[in-house]
PDB file of N, CA and C in Angstrom:
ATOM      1  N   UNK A   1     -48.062 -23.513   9.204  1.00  0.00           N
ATOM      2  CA  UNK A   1     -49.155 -23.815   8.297  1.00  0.00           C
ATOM      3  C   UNK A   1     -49.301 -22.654   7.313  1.00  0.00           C
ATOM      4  N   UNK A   2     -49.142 -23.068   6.107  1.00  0.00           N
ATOM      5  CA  UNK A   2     -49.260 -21.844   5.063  1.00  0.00           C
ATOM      6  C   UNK A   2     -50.998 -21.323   5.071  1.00  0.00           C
ATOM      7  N   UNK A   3     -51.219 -20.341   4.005  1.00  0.00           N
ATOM      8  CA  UNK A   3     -52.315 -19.864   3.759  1.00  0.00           C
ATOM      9  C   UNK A   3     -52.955 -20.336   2.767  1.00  0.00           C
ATOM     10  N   UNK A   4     -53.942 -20.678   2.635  1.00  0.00           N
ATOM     11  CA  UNK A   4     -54.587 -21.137   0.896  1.00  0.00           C
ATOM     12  C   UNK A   4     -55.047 -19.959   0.161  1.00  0.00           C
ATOM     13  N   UNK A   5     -54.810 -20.527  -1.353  1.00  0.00           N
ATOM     14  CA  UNK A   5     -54.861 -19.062  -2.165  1.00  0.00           C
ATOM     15  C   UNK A   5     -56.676 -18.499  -1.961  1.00  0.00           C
ATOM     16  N   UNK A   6     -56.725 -17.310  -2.192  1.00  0.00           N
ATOM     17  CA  UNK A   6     -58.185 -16.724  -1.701  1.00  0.00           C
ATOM     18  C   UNK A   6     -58.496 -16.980  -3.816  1.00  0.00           C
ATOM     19  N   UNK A   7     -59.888 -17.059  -3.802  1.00  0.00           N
ATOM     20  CA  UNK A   7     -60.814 -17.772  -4.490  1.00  0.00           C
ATOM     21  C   UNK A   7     -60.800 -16.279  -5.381  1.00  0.00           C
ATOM     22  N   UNK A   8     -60.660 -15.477  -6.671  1.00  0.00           N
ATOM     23  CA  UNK A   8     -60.484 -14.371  -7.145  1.00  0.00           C
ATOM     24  C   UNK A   8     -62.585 -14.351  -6.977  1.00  0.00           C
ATOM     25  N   UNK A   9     -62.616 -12.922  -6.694  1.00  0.00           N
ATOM     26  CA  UNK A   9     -64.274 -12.276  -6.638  1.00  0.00           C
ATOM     27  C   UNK A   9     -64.839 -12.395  -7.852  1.00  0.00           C
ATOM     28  N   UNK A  10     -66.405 -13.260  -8.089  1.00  0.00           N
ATOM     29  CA  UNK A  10     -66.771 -13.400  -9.095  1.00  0.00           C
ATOM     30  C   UNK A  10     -68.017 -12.208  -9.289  1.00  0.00           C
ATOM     31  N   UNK A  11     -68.304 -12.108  -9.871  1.00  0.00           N
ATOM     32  CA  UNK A  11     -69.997 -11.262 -10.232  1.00  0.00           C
ATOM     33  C   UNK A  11     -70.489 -11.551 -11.857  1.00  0.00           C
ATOM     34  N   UNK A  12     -71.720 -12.432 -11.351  1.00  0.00           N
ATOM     35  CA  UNK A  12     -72.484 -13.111 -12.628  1.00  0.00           C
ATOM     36  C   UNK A  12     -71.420 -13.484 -13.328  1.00  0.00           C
ATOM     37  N   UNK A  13     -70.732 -14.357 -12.690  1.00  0.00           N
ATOM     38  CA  UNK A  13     -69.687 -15.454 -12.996  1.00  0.00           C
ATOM     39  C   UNK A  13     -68.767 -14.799 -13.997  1.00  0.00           C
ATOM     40  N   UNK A  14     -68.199 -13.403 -14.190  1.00  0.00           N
ATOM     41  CA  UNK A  14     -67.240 -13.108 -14.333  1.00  0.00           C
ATOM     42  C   UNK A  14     -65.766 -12.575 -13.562  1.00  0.00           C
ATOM     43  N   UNK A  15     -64.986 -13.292 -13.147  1.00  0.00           N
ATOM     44  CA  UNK A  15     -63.775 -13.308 -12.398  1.00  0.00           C
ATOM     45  C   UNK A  15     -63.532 -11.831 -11.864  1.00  0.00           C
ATOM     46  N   UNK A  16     -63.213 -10.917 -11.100  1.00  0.00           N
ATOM     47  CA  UNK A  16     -63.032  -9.599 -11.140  1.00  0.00           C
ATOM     48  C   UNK A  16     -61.390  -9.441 -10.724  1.00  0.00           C
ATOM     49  N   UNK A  17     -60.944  -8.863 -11.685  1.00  0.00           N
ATOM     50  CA  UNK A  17     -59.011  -8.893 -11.406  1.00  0.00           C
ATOM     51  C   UNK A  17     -59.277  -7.627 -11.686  1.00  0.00           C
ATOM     52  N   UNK A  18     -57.487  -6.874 -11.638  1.00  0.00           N
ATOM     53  CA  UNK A  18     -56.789  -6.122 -12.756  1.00  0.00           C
ATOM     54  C   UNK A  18     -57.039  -6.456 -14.231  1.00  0.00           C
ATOM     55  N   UNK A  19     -56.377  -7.965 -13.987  1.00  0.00           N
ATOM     56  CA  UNK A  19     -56.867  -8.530 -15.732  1.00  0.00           C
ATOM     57  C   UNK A  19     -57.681  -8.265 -16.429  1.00  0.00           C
ATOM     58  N   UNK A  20     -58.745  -8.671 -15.323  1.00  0.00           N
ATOM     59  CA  UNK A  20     -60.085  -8.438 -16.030  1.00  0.00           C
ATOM     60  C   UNK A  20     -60.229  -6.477 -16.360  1.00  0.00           C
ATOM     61  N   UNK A  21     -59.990  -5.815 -16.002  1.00  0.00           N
ATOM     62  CA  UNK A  21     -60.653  -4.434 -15.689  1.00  0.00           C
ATOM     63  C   UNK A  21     -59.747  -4.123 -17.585  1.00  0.00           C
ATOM     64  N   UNK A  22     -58.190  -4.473 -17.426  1.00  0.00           N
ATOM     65  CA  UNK A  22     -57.544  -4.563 -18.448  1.00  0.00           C
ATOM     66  C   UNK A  22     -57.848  -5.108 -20.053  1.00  0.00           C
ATOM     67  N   UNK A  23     -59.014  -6.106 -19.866  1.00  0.00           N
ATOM     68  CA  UNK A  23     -59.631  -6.188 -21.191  1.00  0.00           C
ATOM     69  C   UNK A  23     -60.813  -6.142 -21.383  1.00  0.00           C
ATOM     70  N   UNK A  24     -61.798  -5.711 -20.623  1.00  0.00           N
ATOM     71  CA  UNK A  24     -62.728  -4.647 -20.298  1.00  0.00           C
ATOM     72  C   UNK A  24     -62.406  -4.130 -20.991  1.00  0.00           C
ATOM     73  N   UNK A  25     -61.036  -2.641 -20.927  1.00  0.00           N
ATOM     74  CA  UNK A  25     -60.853  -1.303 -21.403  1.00  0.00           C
ATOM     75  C   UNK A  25     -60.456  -1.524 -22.861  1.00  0.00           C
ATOM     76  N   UNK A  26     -59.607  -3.021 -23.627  1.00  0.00           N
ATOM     77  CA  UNK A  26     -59.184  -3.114 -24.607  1.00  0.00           C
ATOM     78  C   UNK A  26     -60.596  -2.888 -25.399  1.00  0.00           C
ATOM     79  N   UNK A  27     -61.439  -3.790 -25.013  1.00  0.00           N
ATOM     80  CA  UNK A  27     -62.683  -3.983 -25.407  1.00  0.00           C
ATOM     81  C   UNK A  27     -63.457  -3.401 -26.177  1.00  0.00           C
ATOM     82  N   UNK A  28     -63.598  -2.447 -25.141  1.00  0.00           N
ATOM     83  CA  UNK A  28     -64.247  -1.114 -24.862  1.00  0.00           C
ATOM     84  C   UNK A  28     -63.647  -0.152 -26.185  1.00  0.00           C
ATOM     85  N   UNK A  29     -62.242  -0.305 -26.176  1.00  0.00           N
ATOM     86  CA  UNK A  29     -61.790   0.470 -27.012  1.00  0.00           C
ATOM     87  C   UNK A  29     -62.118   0.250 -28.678  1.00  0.00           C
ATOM     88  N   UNK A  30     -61.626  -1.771 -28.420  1.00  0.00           N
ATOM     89  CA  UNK A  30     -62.557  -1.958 -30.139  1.00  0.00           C
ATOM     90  C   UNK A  30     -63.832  -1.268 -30.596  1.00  0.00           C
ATOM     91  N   UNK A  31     -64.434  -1.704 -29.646  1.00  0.00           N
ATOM     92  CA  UNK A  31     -65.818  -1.394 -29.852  1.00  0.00           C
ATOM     93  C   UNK A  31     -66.221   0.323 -29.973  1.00  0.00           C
ATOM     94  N   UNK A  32     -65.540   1.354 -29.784  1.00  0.00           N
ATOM     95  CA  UNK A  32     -65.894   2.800 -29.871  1.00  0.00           C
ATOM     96  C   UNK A  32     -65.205   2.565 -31.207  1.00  0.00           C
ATOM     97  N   UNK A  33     -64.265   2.094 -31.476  1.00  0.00           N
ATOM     98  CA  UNK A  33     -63.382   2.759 -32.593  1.00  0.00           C
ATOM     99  C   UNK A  33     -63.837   1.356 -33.896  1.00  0.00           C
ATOM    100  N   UNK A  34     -64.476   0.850 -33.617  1.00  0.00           N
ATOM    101  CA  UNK A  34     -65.285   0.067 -34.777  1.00  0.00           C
ATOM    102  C   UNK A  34     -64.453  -1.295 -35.301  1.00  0.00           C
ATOM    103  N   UNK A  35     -63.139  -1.518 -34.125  1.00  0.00           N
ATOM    104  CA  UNK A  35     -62.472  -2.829 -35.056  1.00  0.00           C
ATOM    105  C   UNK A  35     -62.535  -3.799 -34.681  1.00  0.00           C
ATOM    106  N   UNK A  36     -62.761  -4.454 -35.585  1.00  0.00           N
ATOM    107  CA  UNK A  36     -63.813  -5.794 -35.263  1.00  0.00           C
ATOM    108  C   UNK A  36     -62.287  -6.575 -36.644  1.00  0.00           C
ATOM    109  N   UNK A  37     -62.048  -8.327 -36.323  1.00  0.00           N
ATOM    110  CA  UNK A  37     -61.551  -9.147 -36.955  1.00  0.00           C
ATOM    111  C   UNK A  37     -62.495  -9.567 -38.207  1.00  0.00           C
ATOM    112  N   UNK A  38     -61.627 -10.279 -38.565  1.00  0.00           N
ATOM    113  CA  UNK A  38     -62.627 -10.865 -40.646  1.00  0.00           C
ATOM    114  C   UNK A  38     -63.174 -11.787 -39.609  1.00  0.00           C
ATOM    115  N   UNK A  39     -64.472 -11.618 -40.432  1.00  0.00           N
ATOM    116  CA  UNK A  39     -65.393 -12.970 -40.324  1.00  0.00           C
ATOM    117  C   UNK A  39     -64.797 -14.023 -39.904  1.00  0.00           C
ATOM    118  N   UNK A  40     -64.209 -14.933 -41.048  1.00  0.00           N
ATOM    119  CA  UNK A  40     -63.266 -16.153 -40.684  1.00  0.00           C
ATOM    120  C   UNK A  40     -62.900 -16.262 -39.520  1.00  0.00           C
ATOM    121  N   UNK A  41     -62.297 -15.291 -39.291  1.00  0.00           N
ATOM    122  CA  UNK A  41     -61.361 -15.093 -37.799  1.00  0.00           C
ATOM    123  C   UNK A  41     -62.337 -15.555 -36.561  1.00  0.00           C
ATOM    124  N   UNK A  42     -62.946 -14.562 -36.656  1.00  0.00           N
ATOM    125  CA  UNK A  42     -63.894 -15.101 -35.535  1.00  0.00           C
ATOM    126  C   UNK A  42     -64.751 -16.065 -35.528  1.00  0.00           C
ATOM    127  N   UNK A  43     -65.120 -16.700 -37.222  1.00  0.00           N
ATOM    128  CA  UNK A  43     -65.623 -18.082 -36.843  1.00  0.00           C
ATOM    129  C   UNK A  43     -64.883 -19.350 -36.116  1.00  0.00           C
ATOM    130  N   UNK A  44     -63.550 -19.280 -36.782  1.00  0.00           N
ATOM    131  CA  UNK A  44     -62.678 -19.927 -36.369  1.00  0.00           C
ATOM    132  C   UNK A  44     -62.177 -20.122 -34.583  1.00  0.00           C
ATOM    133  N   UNK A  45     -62.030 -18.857 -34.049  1.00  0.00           N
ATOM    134  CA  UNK A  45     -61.898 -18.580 -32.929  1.00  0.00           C
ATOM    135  C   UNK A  45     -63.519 -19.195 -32.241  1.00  0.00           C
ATOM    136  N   UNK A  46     -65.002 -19.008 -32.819  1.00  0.00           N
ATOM    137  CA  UNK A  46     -65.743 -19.350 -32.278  1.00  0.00           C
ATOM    138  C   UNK A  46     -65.953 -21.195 -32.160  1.00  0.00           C
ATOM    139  N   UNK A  47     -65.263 -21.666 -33.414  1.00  0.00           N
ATOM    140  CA  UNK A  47     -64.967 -22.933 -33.590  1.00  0.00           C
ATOM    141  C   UNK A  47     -64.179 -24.026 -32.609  1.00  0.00           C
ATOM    142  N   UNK A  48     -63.142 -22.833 -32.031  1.00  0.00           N
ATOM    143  CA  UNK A  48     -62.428 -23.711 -31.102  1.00  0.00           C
ATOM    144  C   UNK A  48     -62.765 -23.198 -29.959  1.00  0.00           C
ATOM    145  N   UNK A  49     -63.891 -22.281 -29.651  1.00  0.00           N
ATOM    146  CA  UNK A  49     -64.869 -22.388 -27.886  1.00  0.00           C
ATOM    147  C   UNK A  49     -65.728 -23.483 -28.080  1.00  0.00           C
ATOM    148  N   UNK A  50     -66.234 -23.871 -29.198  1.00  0.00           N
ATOM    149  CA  UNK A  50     -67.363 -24.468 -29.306  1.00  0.00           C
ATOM    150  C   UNK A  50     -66.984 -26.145 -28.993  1.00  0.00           C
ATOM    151  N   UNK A  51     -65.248 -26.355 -28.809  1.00  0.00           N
ATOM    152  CA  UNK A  51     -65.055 -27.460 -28.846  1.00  0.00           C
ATOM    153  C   UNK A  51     -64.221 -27.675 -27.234  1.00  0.00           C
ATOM    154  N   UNK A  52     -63.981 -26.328 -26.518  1.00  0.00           N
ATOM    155  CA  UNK A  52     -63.639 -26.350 -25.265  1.00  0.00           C
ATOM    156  C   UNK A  52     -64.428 -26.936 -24.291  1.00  0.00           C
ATOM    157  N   UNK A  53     -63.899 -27.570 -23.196  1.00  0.00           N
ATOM    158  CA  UNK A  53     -64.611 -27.497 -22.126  1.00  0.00           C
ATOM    159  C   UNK A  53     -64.914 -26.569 -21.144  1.00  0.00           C
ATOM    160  N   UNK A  54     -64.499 -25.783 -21.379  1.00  0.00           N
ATOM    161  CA  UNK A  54     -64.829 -24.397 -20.466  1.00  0.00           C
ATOM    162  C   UNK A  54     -65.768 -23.433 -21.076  1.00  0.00           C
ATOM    163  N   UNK A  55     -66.471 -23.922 -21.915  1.00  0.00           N
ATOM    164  CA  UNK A  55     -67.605 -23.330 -22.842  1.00  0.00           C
ATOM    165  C   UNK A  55     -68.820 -23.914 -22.821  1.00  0.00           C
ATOM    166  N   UNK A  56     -70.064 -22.876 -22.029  1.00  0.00           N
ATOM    167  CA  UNK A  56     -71.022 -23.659 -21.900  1.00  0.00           C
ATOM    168  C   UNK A  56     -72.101 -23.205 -23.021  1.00  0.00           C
ATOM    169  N   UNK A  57     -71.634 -22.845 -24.364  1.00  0.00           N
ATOM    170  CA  UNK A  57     -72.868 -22.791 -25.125  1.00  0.00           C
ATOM    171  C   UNK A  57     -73.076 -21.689 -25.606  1.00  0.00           C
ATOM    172  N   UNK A  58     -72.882 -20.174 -24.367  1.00  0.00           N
ATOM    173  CA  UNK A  58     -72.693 -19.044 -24.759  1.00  0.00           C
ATOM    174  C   UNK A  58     -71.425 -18.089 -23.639  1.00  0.00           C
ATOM    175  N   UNK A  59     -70.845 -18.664 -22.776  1.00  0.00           N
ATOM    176  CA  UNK A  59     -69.902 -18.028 -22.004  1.00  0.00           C
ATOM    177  C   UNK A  59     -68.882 -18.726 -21.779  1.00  0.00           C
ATOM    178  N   UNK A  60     -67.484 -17.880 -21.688  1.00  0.00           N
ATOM    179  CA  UNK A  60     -66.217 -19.140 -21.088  1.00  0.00           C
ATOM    180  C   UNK A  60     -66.197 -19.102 -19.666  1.00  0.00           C
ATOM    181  N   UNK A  61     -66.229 -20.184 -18.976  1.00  0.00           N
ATOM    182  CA  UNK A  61     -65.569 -20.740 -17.960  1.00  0.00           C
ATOM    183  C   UNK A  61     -64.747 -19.937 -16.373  1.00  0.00           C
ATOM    184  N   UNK A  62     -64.107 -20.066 -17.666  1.00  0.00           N
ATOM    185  CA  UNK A  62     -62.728 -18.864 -17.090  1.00  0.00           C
ATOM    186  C   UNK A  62     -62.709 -17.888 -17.176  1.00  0.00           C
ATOM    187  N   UNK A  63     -63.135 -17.027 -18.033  1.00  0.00           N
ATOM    188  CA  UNK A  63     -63.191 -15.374 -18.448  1.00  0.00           C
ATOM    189  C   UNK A  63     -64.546 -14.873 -17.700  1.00  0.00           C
ATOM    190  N   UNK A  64     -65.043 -15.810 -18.199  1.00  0.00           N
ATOM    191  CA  UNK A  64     -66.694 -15.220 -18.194  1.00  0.00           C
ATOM    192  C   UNK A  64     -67.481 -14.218 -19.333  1.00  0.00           C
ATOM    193  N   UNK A  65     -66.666 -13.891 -19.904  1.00  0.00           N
ATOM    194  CA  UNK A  65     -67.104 -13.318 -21.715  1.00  0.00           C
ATOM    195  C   UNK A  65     -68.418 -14.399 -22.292  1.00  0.00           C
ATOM    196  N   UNK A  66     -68.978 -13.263 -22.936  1.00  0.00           N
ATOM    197  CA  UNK A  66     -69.849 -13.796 -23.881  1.00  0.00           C
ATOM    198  C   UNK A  66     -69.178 -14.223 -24.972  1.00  0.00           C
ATOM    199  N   UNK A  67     -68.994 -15.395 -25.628  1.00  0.00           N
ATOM    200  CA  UNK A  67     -67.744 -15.597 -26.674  1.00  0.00           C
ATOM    201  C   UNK A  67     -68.672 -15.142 -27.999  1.00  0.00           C
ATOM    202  N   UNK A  68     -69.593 -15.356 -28.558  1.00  0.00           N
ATOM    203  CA  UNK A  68     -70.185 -14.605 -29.670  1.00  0.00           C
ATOM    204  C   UNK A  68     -69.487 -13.180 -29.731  1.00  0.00           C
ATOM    205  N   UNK A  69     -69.359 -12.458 -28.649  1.00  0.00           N
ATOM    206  CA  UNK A  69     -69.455 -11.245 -29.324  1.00  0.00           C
ATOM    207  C   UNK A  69     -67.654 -11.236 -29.019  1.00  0.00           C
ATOM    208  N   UNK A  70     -67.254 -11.733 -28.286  1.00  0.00           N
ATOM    209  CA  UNK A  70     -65.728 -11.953 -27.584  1.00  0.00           C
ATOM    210  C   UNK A  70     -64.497 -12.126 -28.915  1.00  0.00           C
ATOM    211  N   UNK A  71     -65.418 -13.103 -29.778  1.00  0.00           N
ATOM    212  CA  UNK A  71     -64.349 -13.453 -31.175  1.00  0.00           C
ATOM    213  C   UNK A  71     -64.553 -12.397 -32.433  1.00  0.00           C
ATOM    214  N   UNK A  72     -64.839 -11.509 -31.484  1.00  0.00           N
ATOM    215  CA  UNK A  72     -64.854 -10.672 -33.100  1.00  0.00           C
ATOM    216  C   UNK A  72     -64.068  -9.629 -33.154  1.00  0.00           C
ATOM    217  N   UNK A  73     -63.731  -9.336 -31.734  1.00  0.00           N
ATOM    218  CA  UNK A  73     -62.257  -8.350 -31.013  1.00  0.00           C
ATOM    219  C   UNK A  73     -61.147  -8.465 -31.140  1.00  0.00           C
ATOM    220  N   UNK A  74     -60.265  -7.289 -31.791  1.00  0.00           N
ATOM    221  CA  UNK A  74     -59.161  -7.780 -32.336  1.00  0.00           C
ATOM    222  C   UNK A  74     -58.235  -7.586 -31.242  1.00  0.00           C
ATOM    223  N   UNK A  75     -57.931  -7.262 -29.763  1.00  0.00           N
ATOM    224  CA  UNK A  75     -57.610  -6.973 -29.185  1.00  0.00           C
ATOM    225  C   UNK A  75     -57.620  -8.260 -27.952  1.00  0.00           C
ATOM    226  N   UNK A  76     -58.997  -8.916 -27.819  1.00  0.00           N
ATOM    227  CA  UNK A  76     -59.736 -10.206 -27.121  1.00  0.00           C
ATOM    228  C   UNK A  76     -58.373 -11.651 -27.437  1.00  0.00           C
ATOM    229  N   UNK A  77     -58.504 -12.275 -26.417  1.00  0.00           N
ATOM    230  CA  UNK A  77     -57.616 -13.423 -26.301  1.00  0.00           C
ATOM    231  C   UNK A  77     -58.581 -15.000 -25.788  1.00  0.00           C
ATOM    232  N   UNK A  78     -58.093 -15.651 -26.086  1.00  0.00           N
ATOM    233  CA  UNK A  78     -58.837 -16.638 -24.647  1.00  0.00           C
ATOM    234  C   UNK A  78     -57.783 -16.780 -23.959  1.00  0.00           C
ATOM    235  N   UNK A  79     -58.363 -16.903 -22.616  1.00  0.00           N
ATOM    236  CA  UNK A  79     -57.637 -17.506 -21.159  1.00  0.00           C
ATOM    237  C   UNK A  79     -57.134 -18.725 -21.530  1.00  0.00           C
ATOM    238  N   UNK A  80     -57.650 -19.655 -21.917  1.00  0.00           N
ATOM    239  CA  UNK A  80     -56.122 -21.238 -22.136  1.00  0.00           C
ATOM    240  C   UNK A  80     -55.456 -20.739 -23.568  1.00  0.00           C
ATOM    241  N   UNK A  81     -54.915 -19.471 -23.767  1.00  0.00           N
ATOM    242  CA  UNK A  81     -54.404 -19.761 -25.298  1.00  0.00           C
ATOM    243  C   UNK A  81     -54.581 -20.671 -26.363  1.00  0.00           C
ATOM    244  N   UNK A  82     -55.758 -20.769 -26.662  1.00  0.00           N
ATOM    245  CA  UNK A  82     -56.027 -21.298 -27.939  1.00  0.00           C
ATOM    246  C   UNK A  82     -56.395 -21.421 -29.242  1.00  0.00           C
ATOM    247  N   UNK A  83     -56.593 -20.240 -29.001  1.00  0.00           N
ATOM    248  CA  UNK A  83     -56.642 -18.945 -30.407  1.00  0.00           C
ATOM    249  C   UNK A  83     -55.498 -18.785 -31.380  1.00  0.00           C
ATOM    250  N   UNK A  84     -55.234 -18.623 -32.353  1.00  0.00           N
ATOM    251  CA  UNK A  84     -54.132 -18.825 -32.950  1.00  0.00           C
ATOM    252  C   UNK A  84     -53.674 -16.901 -32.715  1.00  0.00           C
ATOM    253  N   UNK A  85     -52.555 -16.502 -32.875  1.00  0.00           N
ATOM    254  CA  UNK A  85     -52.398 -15.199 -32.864  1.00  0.00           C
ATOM    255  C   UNK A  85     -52.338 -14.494 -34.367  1.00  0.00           C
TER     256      UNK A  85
END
């Protein structure tokens, strides 16, 4: 009998990985050093959370990011790739 995969640790419904700790620090880094994407960019990017199902309004799903402030990081991805690069 195999094992079933263990459920990754959430806290206030953000996933806790490596991954996660990994764009945390990207984050982190936009944000000291001030680089933020064009407007557009991040409307656009906010355009296609707003049409996900893993988006409840103000957080993803899967990440657990606040996406308002999430699409304005030039470093930030979404989890289903749907962001254009």
């Amino acid at each position: 009998m195999g094992r079933l995969p263990r459920a990754s640790p959430r806290i206030g419904g953000v996933p806790i990985s490596i991954q996660t700790m990994k764009n945390l620090g990207m984050a982190a880094i936009d944000i000291a050093k001030g680089r933020v994407v064009a407007p557009k960019v991040a409307q656009e990017r906010l355009d296609i959370c707003q049409e996900c199902e893993m988006f409840n309004g103000k957080r993803c799903a899967i990440c657990g990011c606040f996406m308002r402030q999430k699409v304005g990081l030039p470093s930030s991805t979404c989890p289903m790739n749907k962001w254009p690069r």
